[in-house]
N, C-alpha and C. Protein backbone atom coordinates (compact mmCIF):
# COMPACT_ATOMS: atom_id res chain seq x y z
N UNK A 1 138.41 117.63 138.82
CA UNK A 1 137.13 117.06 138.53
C UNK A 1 136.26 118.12 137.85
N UNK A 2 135.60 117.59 136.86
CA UNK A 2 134.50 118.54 136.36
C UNK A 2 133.56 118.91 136.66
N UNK A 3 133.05 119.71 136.63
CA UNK A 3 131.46 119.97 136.94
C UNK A 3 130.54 119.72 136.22
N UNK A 4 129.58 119.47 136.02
CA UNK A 4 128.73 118.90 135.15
C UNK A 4 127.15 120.26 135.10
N UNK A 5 127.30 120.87 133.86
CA UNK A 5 126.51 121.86 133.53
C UNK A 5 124.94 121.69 133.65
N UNK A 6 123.98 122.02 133.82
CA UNK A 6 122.92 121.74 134.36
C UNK A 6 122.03 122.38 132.86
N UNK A 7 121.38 121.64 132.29
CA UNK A 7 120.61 122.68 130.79
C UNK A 7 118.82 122.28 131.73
N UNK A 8 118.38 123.35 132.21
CA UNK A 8 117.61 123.85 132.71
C UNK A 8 116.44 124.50 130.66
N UNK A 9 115.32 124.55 131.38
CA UNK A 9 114.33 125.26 130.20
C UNK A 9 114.24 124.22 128.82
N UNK A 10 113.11 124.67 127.98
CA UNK A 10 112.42 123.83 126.87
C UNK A 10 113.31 123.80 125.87
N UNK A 11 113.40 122.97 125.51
CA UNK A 11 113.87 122.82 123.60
C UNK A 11 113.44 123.10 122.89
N UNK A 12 114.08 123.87 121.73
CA UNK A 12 112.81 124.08 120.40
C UNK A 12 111.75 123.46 120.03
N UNK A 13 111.92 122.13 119.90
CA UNK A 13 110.74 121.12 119.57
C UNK A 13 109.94 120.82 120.85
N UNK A 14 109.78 121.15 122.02
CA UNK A 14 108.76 121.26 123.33
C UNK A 14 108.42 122.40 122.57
N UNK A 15 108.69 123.76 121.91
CA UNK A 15 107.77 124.88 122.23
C UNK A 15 107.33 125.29 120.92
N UNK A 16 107.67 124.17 119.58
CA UNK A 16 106.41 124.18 118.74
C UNK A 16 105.62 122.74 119.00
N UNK A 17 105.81 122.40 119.86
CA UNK A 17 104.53 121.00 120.50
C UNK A 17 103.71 121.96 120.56
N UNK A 18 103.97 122.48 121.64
CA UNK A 18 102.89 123.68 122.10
C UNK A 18 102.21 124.37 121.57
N UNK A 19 103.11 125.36 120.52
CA UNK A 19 102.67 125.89 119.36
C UNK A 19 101.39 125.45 118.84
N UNK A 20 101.66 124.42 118.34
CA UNK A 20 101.35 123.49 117.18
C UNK A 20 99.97 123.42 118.27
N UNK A 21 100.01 122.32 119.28
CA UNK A 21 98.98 122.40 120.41
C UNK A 21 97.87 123.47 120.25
N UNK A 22 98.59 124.64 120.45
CA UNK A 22 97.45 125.98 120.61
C UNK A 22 96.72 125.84 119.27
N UNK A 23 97.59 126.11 118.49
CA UNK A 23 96.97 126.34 117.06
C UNK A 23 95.65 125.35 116.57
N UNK A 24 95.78 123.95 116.96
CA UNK A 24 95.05 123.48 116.72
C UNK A 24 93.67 123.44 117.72
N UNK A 25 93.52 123.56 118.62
CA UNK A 25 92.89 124.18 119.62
C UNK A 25 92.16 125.45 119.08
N UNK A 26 93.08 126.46 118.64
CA UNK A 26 92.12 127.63 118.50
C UNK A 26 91.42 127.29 117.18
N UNK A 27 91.89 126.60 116.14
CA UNK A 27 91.07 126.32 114.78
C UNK A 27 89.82 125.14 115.01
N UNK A 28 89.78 124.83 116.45
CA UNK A 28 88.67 124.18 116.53
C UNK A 28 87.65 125.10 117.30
N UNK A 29 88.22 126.15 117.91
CA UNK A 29 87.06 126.93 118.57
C UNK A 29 86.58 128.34 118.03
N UNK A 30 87.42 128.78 117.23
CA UNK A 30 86.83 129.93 116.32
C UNK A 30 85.76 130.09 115.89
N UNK A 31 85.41 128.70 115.00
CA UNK A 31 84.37 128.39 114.20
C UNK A 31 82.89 128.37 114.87
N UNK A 32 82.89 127.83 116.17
CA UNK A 32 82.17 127.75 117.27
C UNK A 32 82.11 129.41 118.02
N UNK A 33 82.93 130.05 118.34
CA UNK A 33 82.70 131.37 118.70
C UNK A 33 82.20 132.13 117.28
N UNK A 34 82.62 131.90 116.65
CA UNK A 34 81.66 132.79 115.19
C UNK A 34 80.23 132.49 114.83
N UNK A 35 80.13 131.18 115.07
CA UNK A 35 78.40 130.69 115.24
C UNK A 35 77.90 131.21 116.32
N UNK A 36 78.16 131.47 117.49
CA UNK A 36 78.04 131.75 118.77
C UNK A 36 77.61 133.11 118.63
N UNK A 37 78.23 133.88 117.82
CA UNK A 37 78.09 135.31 117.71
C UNK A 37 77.04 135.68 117.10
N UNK A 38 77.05 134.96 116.05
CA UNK A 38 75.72 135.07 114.90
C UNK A 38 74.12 135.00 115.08
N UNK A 39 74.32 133.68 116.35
CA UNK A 39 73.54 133.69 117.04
C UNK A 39 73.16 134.30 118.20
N UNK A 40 73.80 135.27 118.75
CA UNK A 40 73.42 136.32 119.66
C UNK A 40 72.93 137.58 118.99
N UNK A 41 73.61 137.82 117.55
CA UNK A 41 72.92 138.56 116.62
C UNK A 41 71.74 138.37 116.07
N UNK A 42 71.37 137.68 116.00
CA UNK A 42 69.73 136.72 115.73
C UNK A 42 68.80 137.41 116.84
N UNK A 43 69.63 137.30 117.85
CA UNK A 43 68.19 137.12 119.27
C UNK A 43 68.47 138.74 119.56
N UNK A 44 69.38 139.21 118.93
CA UNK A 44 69.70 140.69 119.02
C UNK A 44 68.40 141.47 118.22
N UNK A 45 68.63 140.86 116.79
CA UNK A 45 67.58 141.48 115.61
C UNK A 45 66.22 140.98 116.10
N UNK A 46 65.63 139.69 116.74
CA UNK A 46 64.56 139.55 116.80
C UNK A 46 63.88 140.42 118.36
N UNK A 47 64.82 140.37 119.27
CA UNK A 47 64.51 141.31 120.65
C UNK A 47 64.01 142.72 119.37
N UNK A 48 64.99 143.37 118.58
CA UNK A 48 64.53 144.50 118.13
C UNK A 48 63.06 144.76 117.45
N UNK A 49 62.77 143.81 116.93
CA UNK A 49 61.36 143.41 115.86
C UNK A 49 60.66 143.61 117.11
N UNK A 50 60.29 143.02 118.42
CA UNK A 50 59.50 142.92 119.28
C UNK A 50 59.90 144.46 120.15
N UNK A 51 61.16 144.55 119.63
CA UNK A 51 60.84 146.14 120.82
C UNK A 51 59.78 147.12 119.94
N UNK A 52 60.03 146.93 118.72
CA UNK A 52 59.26 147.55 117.27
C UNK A 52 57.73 147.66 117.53
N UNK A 53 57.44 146.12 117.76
CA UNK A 53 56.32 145.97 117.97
C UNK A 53 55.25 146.56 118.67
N UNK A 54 56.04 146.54 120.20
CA UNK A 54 55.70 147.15 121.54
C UNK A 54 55.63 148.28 121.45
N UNK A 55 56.65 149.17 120.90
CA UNK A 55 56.55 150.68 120.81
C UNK A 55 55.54 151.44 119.78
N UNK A 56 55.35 150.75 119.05
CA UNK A 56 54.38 150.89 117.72
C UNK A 56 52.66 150.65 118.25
N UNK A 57 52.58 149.57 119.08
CA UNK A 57 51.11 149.54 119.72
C UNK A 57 50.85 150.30 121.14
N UNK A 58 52.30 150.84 121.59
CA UNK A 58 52.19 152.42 122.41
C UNK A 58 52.09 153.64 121.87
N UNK A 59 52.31 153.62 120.48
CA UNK A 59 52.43 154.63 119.90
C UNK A 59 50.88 155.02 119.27
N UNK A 60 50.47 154.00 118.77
CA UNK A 60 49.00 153.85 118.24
C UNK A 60 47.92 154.26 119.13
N UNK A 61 47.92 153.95 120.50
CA UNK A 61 47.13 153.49 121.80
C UNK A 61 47.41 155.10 122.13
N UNK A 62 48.34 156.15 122.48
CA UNK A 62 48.34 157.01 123.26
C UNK A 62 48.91 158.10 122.08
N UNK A 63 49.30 158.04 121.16
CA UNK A 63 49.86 158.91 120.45
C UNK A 63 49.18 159.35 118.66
N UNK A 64 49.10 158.02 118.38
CA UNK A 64 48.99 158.59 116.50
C UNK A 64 47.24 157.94 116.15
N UNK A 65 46.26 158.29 117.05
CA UNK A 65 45.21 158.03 116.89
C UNK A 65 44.58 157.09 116.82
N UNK A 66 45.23 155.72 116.46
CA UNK A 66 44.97 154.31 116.38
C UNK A 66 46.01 153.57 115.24
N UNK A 67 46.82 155.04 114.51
CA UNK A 67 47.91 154.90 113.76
C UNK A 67 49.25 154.58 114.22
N UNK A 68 49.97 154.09 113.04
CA UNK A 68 51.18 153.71 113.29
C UNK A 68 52.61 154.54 113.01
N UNK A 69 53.50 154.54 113.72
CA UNK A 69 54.67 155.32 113.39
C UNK A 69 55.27 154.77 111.80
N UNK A 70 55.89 156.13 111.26
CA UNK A 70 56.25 155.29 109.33
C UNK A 70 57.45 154.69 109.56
N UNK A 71 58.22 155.12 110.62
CA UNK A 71 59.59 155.20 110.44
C UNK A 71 60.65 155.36 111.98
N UNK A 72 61.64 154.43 112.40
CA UNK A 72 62.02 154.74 113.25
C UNK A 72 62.05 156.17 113.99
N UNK A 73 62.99 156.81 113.29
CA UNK A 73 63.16 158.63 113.53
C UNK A 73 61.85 158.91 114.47
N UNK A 74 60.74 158.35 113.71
CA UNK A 74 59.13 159.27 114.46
C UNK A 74 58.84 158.17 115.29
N UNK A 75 59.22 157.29 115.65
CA UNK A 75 58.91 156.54 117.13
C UNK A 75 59.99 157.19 118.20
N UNK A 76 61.17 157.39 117.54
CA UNK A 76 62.02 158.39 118.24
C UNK A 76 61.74 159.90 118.92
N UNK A 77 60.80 160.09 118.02
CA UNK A 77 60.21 161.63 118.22
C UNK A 77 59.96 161.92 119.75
N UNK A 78 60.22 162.65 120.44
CA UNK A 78 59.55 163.42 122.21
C UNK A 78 58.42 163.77 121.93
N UNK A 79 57.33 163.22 122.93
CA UNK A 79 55.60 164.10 122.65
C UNK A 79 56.13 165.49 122.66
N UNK A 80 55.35 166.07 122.13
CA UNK A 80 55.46 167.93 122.47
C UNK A 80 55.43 167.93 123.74
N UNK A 81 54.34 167.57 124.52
CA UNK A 81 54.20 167.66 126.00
C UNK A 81 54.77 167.08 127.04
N UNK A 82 56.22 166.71 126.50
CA UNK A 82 57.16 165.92 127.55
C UNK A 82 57.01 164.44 127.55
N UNK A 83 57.61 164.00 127.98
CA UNK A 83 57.68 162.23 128.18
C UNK A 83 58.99 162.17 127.47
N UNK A 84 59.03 160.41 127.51
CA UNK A 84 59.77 159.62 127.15
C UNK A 84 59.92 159.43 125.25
N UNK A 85 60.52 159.16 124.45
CA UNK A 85 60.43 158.71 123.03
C UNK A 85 59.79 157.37 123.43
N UNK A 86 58.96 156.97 122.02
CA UNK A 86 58.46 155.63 122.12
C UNK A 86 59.22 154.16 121.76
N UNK A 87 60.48 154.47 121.88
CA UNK A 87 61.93 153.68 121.46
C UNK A 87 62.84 154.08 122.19
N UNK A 88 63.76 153.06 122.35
CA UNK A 88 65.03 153.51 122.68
C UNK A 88 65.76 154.02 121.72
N UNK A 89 66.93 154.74 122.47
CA UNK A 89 67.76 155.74 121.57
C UNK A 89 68.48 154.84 120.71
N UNK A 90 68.77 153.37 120.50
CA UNK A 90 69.73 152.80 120.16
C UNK A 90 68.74 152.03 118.53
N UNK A 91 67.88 152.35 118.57
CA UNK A 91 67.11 152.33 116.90
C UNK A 91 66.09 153.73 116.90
N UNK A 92 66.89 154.85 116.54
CA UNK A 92 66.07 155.72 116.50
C UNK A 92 66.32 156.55 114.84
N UNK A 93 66.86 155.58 113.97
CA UNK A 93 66.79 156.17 112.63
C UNK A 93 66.49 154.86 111.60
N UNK A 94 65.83 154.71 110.47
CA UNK A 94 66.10 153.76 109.59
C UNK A 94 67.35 153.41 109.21
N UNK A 95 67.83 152.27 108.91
CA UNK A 95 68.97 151.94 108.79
C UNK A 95 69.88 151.68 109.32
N UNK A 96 69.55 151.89 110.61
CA UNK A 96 70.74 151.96 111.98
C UNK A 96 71.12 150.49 111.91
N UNK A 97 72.50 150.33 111.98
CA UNK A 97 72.73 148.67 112.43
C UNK A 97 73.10 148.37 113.66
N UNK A 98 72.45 147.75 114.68
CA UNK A 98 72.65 147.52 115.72
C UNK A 98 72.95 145.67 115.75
N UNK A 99 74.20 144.98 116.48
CA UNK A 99 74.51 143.91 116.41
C UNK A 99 74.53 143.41 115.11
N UNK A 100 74.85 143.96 114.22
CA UNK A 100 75.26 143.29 112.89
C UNK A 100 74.40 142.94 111.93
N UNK A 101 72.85 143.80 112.33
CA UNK A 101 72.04 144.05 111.48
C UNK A 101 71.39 145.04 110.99
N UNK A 102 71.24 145.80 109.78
CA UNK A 102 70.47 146.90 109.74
C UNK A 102 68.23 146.42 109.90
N UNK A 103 68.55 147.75 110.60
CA UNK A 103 67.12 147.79 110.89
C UNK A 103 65.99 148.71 110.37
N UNK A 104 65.06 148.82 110.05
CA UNK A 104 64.40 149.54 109.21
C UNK A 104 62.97 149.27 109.24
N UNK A 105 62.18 150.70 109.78
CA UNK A 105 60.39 150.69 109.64
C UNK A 105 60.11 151.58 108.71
N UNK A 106 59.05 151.12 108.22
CA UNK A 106 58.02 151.98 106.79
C UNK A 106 56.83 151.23 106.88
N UNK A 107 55.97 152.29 105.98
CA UNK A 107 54.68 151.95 105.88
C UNK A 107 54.87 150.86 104.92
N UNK A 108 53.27 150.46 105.75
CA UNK A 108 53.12 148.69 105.15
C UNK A 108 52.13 148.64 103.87
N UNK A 109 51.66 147.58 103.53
CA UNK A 109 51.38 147.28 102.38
C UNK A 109 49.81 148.12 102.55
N UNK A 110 49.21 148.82 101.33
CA UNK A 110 48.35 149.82 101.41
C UNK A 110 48.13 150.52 102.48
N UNK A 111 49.53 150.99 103.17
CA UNK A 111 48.99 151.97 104.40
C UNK A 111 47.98 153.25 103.77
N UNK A 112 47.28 153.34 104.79
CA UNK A 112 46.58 155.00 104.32
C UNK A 112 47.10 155.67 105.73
N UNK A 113 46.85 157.50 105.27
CA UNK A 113 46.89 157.84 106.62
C UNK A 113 46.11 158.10 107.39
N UNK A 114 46.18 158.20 108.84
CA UNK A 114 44.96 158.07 109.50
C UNK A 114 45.39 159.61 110.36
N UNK A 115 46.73 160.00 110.99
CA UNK A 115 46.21 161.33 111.63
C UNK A 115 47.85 162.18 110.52
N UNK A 116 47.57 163.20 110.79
CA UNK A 116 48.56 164.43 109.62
C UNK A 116 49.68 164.59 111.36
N UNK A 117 50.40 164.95 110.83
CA UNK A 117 51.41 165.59 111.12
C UNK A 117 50.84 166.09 113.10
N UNK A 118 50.37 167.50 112.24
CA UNK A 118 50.05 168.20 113.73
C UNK A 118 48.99 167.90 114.71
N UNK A 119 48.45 166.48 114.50
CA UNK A 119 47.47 166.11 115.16
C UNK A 119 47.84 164.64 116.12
N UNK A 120 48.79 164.37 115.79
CA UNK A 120 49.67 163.40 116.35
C UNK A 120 50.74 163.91 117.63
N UNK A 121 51.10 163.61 118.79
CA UNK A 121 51.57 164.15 119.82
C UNK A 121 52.87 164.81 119.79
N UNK A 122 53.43 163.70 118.94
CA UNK A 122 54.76 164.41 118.43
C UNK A 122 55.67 165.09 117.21
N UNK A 123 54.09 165.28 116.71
CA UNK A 123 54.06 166.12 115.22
C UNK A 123 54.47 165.20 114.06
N UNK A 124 54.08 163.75 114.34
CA UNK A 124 54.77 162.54 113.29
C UNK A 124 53.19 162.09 112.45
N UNK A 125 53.43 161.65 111.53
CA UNK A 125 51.74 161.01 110.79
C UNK A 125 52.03 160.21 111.15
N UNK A 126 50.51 159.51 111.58
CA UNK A 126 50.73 157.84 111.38
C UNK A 126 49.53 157.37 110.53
N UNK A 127 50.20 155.83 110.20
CA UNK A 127 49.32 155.16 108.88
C UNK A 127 48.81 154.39 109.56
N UNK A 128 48.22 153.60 108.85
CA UNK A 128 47.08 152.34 109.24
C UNK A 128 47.97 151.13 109.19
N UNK A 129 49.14 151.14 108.65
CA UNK A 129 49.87 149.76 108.58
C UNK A 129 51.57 150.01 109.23
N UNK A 130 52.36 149.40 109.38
CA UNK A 130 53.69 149.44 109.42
C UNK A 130 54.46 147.88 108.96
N UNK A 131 55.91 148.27 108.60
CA UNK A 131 56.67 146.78 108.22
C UNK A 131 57.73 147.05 108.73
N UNK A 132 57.94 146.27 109.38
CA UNK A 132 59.57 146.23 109.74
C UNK A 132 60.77 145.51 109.37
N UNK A 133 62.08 145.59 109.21
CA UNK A 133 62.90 144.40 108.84
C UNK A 133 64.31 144.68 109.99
N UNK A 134 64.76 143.75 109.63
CA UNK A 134 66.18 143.31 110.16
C UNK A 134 66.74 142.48 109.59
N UNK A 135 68.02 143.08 108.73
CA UNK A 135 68.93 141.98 107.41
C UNK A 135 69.96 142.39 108.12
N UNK A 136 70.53 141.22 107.88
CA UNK A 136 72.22 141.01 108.34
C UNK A 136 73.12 142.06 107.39
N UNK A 137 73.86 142.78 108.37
CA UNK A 137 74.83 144.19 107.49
C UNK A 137 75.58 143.38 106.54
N UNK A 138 76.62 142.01 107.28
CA UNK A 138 77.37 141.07 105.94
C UNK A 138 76.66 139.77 106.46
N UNK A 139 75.75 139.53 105.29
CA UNK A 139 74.72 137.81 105.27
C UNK A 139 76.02 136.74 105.66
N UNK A 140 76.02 136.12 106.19
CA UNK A 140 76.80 134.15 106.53
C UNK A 140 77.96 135.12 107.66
N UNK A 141 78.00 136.14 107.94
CA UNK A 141 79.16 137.05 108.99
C UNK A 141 78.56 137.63 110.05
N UNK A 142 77.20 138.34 110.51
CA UNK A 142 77.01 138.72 111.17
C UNK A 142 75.57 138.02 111.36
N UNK A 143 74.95 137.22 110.73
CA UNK A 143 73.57 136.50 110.75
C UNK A 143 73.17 135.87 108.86
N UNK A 144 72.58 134.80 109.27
CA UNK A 144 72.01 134.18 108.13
C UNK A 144 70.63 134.38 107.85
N UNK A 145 70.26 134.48 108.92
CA UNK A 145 68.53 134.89 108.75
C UNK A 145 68.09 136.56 108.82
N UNK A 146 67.45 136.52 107.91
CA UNK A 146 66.44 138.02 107.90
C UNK A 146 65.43 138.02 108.43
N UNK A 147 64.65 138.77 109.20
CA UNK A 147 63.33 139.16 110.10
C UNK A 147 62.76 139.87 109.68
N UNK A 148 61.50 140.41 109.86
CA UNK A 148 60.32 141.03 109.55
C UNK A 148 59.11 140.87 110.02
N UNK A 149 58.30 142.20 110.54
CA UNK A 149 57.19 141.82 111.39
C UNK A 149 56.48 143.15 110.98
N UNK A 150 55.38 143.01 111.04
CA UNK A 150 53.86 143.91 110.87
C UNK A 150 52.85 144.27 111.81
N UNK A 151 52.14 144.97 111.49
CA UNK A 151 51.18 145.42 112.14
C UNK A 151 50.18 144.39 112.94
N UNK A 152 50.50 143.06 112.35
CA UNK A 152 50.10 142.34 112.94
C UNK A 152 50.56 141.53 114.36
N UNK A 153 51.89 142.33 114.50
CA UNK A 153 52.69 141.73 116.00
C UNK A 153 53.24 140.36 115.33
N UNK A 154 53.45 139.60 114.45
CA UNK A 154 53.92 138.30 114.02
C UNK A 154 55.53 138.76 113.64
N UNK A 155 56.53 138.03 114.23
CA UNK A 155 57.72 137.87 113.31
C UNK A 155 57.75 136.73 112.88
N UNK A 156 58.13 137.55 111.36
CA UNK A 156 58.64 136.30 110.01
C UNK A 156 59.97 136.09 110.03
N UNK A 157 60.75 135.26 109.54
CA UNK A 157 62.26 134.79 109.11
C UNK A 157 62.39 134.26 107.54
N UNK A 158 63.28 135.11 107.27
CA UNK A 158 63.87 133.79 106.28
C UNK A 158 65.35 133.45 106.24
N UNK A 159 65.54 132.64 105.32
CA UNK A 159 66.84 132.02 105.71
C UNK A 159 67.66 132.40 104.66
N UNK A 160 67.46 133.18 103.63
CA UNK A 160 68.47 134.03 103.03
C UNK A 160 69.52 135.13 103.04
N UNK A 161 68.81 135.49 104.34
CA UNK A 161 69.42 137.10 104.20
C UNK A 161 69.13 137.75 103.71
N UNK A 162 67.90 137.96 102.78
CA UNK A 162 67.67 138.67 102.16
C UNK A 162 66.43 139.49 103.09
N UNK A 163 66.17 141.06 102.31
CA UNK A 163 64.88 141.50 102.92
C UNK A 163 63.85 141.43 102.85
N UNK A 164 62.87 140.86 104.42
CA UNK A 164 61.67 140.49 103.66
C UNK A 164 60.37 141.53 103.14
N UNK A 165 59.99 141.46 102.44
CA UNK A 165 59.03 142.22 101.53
C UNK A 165 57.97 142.19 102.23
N UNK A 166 57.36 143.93 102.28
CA UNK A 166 56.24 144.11 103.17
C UNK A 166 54.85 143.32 102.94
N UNK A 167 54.72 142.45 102.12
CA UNK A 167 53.60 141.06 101.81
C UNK A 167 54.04 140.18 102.32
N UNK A 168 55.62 139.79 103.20
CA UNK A 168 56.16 138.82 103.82
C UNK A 168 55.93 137.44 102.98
N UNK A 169 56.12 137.83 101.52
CA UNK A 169 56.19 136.64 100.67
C UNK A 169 57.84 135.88 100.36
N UNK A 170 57.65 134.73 100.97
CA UNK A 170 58.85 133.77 100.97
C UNK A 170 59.59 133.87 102.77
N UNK A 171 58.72 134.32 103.24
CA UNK A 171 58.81 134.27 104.80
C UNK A 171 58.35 133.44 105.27
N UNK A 172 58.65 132.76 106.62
CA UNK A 172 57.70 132.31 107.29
C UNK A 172 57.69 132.41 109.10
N UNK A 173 56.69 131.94 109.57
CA UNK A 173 56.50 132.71 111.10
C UNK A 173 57.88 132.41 111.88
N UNK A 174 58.47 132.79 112.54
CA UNK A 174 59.29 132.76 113.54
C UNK A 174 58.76 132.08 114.94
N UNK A 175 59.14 130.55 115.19
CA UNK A 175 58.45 130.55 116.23
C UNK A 175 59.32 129.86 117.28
């Protein structure tokens, strides 16, 4: 009498079902985790505009006379007399890209200056105005919208990607 062989495990065609299964599965959720991302990069760049903000009207209030810092680096600056920088270490140069955007402060539209160098706490000038931005490092890949905010505490957006211009012309409020 024979024995009768036992075929145990999948067949080729069970394990491109599967295949096939995953694949289509992951091409529906990629697209959704890449929006997902973009948008944590958004609330990444706009948290930064408002940390900007905050540190800039600490900086004015106790440090640069009623003036404003020009430039990340000098919100970065240590008072001479100890303390804290008026930023965190993680935007402490122009240009820095943090979450997939570069970031960047300068004087704003007709800044003048208001204290020099050595009269300021941490040997930084400050002006009467500041501008800030945040553009996506690659526009439609790491964010679609560009940010920008002023001396006035307002963030602007636009929806180009492009940078907005310290007159915040072709911006509008972020709300």
């Amino acid at each position: 009498m024979k024995k009768m062989q036992k075929n145990e495990g999948f067949t080729l065609i069970e394990l491109l079902i599967v295949v096939a299964i995953i694949g289509i599965i992951a091409a529906i959720a990629v697209p959704g985790l890449l929006r997902a991302r973009m948008s944590g990069n958004e609330a990444s760049a706009i948290g930064s505009m408002r940390a900007i903000n905050s540190s800039e009207v600490t900086y004015a209030a106790s440090c640069g006379g009623g003036g404003y810092a020009t430039s990340l680096a000098n919100l970065a600056a240590v008072p001479t007399a100890g303390g804290d920088p008026f930023i965190s270490p993680d935007l402490n140069a122009n240009g820095v890209v943090k979450s997939g955007y570069a970031i960047a402060l300068n004087p704003g539209t007709g800044a003048i200056a208001v204290l020099a160098a050595a009269s300021t706490c941490n040997n930084t000038a400050s002006q009467s105005t500041y501008h800030a931005t945040a553009t996506p490092a690659t526009p439609g890949q790491t964010g679609t919208r560009a940010f920008g905010t002023n001396n006035s505490g307002t963030i602007y957006q636009n929806f180009t990607g492009v940078v907005i211009p310290a007159t915040m012309a072709g911006a509008a409020i972020l709300q």
